[in-house]
C-alpha atoms as a PDB file:
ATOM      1  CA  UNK A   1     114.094  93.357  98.599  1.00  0.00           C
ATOM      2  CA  UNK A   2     113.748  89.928  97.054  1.00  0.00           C
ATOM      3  CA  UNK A   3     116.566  88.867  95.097  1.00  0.00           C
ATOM      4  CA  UNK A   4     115.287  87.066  91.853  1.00  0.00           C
ATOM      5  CA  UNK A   5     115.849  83.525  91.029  1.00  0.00           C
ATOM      6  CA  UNK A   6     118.496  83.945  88.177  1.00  0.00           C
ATOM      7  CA  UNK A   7     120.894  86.634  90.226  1.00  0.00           C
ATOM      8  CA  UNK A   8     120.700  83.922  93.256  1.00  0.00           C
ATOM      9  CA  UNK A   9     121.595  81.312  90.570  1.00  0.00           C
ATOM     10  CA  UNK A  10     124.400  83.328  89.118  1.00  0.00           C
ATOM     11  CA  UNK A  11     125.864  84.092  92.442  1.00  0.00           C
ATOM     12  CA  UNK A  12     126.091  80.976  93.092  1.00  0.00           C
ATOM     13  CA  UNK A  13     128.791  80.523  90.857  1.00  0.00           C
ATOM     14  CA  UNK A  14     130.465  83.754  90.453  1.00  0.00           C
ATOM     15  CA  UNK A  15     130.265  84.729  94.699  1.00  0.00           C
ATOM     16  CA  UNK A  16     130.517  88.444  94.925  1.00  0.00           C
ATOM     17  CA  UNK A  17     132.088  89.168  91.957  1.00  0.00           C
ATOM     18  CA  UNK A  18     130.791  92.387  89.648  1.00  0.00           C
ATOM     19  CA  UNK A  19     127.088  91.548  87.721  1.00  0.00           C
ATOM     20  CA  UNK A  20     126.263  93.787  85.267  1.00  0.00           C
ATOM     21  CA  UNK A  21     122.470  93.753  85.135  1.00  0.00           C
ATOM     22  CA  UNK A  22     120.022  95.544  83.655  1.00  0.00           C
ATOM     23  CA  UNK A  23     117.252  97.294  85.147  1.00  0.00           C
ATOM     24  CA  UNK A  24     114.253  99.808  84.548  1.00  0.00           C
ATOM     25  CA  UNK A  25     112.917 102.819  86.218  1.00  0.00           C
ATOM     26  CA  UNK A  26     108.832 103.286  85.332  1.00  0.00           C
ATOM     27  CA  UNK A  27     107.787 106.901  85.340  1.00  0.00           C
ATOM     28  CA  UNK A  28     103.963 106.287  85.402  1.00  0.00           C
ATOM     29  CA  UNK A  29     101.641 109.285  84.593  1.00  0.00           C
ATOM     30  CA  UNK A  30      98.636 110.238  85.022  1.00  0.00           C
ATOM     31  CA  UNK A  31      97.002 113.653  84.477  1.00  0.00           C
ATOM     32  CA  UNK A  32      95.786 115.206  87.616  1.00  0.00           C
ATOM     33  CA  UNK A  33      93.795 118.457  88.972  1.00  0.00           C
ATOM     34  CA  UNK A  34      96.438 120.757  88.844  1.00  0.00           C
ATOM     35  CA  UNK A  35      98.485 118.994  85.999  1.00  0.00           C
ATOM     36  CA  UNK A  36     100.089 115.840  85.828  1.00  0.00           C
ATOM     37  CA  UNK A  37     101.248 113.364  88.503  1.00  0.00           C
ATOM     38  CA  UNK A  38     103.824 110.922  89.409  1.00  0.00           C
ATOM     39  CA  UNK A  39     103.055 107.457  90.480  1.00  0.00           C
ATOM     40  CA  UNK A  40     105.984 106.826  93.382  1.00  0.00           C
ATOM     41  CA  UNK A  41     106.280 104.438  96.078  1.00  0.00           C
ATOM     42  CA  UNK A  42     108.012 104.896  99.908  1.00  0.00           C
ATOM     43  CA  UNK A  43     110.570 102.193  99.768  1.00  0.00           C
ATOM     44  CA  UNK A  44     110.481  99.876 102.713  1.00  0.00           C
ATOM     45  CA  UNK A  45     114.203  99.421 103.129  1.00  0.00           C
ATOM     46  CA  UNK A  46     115.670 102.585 102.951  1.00  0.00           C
ATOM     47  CA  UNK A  47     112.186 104.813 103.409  1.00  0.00           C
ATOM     48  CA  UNK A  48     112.939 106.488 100.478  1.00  0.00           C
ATOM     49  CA  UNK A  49     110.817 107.563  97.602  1.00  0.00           C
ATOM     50  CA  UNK A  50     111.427 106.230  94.375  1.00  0.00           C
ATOM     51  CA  UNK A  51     109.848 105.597  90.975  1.00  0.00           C
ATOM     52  CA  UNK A  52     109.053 102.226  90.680  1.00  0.00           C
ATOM     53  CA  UNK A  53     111.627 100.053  89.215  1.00  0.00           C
ATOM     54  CA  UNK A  54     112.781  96.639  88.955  1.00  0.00           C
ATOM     55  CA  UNK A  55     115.492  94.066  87.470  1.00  0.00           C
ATOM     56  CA  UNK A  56     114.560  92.754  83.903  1.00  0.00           C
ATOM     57  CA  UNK A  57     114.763  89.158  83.609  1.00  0.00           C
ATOM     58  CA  UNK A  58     116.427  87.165  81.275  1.00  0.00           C
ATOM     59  CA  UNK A  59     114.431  87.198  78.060  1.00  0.00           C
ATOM     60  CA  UNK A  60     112.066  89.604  79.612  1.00  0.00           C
ATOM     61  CA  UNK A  61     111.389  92.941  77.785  1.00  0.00           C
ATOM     62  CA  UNK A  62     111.763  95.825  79.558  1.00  0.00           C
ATOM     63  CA  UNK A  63     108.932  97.249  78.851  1.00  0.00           C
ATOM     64  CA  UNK A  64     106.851  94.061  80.105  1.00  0.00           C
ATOM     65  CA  UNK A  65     109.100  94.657  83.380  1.00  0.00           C
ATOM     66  CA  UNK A  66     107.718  97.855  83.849  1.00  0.00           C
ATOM     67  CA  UNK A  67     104.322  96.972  83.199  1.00  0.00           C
ATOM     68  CA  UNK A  68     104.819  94.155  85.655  1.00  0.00           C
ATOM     69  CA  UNK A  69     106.559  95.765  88.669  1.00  0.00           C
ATOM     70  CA  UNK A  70     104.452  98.481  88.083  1.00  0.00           C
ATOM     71  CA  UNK A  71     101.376  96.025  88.878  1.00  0.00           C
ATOM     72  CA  UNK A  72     103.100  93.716  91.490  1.00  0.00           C
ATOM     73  CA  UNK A  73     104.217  96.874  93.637  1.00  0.00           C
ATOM     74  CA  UNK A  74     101.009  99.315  92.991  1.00  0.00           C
ATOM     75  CA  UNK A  75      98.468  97.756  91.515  1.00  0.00           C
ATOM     76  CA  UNK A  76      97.904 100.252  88.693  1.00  0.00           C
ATOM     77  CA  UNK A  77      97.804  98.633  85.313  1.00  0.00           C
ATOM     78  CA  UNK A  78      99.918 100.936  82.788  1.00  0.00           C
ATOM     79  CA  UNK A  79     101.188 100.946  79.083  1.00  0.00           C
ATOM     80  CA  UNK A  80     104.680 101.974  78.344  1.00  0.00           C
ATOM     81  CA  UNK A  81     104.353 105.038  75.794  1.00  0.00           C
ATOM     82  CA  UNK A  82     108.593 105.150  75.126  1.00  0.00           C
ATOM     83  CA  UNK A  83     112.021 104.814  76.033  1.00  0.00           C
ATOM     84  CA  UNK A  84     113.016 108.026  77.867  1.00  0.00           C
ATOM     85  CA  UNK A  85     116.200 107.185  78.708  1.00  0.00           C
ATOM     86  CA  UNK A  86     119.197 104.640  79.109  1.00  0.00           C
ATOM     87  CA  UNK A  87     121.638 105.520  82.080  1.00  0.00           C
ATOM     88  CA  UNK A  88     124.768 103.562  83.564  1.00  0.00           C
ATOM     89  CA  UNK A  89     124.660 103.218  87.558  1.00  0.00           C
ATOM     90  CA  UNK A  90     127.682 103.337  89.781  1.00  0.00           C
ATOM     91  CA  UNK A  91     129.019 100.143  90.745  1.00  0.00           C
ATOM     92  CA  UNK A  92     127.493  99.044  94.095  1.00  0.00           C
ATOM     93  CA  UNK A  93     128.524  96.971  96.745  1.00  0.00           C
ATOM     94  CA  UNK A  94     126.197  96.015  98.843  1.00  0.00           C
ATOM     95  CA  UNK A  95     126.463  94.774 102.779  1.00  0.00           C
ATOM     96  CA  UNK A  96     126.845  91.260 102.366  1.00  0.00           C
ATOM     97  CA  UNK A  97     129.446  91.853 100.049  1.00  0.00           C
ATOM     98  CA  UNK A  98     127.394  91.396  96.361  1.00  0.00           C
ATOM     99  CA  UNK A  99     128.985  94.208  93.271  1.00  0.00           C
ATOM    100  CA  UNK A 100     126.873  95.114  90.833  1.00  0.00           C
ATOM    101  CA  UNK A 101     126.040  97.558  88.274  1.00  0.00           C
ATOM    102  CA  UNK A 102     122.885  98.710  86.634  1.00  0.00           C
ATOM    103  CA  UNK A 103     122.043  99.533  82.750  1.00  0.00           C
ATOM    104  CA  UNK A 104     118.856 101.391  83.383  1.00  0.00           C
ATOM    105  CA  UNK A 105     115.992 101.549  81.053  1.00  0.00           C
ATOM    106  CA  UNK A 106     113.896 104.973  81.881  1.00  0.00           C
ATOM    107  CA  UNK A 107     110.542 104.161  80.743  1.00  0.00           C
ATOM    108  CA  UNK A 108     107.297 106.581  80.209  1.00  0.00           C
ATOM    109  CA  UNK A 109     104.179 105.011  80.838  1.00  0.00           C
ATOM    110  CA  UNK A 110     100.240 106.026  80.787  1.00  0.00           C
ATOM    111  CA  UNK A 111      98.202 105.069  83.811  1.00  0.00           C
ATOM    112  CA  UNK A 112      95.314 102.969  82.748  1.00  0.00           C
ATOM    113  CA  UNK A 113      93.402 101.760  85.384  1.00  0.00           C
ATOM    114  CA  UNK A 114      93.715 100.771  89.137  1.00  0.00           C
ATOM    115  CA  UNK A 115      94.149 102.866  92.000  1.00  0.00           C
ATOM    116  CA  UNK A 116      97.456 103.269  94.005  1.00  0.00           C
ATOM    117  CA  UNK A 117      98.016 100.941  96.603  1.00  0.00           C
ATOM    118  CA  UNK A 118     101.107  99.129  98.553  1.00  0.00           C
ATOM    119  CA  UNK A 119     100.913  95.644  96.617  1.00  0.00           C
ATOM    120  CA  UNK A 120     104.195  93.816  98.377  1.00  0.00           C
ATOM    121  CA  UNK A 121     106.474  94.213 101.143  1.00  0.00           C
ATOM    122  CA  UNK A 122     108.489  96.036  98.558  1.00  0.00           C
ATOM    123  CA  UNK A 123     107.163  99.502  99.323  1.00  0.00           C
ATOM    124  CA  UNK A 124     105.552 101.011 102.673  1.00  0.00           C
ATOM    125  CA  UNK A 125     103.683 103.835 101.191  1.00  0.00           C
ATOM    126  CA  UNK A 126     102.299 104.424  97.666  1.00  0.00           C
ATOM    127  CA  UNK A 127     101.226 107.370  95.959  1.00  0.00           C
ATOM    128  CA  UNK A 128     100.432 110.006  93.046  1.00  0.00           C
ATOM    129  CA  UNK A 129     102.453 113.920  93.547  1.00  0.00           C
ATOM    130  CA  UNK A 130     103.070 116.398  91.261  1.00  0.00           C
ATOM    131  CA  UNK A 131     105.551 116.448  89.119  1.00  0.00           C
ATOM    132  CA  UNK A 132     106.140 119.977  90.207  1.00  0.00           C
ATOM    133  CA  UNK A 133     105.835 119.046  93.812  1.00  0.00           C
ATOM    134  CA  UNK A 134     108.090 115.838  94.631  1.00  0.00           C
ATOM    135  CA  UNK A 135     108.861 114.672  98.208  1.00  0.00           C
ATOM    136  CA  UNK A 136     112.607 114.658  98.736  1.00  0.00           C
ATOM    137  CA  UNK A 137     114.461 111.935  96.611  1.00  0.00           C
ATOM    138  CA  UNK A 138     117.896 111.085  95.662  1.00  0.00           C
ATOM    139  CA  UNK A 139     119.125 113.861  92.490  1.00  0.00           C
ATOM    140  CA  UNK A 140     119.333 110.587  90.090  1.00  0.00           C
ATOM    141  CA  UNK A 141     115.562 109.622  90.238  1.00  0.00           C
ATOM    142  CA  UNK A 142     114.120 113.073  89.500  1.00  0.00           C
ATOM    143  CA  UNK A 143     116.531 113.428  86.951  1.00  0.00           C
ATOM    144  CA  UNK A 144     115.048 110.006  85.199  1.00  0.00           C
ATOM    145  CA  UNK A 145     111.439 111.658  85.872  1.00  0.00           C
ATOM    146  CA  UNK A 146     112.326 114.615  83.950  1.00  0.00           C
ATOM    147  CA  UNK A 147     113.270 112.995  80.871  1.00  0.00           C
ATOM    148  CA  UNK A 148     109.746 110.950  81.499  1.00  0.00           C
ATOM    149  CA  UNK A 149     108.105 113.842  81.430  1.00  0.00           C
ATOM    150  CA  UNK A 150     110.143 115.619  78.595  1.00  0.00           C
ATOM    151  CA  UNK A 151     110.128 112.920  76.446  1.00  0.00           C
ATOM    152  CA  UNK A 152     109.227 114.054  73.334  1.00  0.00           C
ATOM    153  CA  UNK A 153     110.029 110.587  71.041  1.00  0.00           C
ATOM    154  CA  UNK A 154     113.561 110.966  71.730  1.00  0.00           C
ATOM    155  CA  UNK A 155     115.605 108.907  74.167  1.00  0.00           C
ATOM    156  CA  UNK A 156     118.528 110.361  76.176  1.00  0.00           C
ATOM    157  CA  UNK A 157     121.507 108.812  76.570  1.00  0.00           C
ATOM    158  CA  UNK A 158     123.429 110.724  79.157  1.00  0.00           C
ATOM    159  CA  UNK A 159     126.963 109.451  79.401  1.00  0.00           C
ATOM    160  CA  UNK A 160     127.970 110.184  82.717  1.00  0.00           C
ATOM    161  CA  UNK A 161     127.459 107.623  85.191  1.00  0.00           C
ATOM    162  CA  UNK A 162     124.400 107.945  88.080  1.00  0.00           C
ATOM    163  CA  UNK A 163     125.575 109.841  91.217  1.00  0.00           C
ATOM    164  CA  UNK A 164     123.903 108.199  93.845  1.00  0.00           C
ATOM    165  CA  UNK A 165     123.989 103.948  93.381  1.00  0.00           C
ATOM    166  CA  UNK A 166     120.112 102.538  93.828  1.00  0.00           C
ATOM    167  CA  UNK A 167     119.736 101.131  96.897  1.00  0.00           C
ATOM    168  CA  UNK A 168     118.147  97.526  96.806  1.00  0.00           C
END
């Protein structure tokens, strides 16, 4: 995955030590034949499936990080309908040596047009499932589309931290 500009920057100065960064998970929707759908992507480092998500950057809104990883990675244009949830990751350590730790922003959002495709090296496979019918994926991920899916106006705040760190 490519590291943005500003982390490279700021590790510059501060090495490996701990960044506390935030980040957003985008639960796109859509409805679909037999109810409604999931917009996920096969990640190409790990192979995993995921929601898209992405690191917000500085002065960015999260929402218009959604909308914009959401577009850069799939190619489907969406519109953020709410803030599902806000979650704390684990801290990570990654293999070259990098800590971090992730403030997550789960956002709901509305398909609007485009259809699903790999748009980066990001991702290996892109596509729409059933919300009743996921592939296999980390316990932290369908937890966040849950409360996407549940979200009823409210936002959830769990307070324990993520099980499983993200991965990238």
């Amino acid at each position: 995955m490519p590291t943005p500009d500003f982390i490279l920057s700021l590790r510059a100065r501060v090495g490996h030590d701990p960044l506390w960064l935030c980040g957003v998970t985008a639960v796109v929707l859509r409805e679909g034949r037999a109810g409604p759908e999931v917009l996920l992507v096969r990640r190409s480092d790990t192979g995993e499936w995921t929601a898209v998500g992405g690191i917000v950057d500085p002065g960015e809104h999260p929402a218009a990080t959604a909308e914009r990883e959401v577009l850069e990675e799939t190619g489907v244009v969406c519109e953020v309908e709410g803030l599902a949830a806000v979650s704390v990751g684990p801290p990570t350590i990654y293999p070259n040596g990098d800590q971090v730790q992730f403030l997550t922003h789960t956002l709901r959002c509305r398909h609007l047009t485009g259809a699903a495709r790999v748009g980066d090296d990001e991702s290996v496979d892109v596509g729409w499932f059933p919300v009743d019918g996921l592939p296999e994926m980390r316990p932290f991920f369908v937890e966040r589309i849950r409360h996407a899916v549940e979200f009823d106006g409210r936002t959830r705040l769990p307070r324990e931290v993520d099980v499983d760190p993200p991965q990238g």
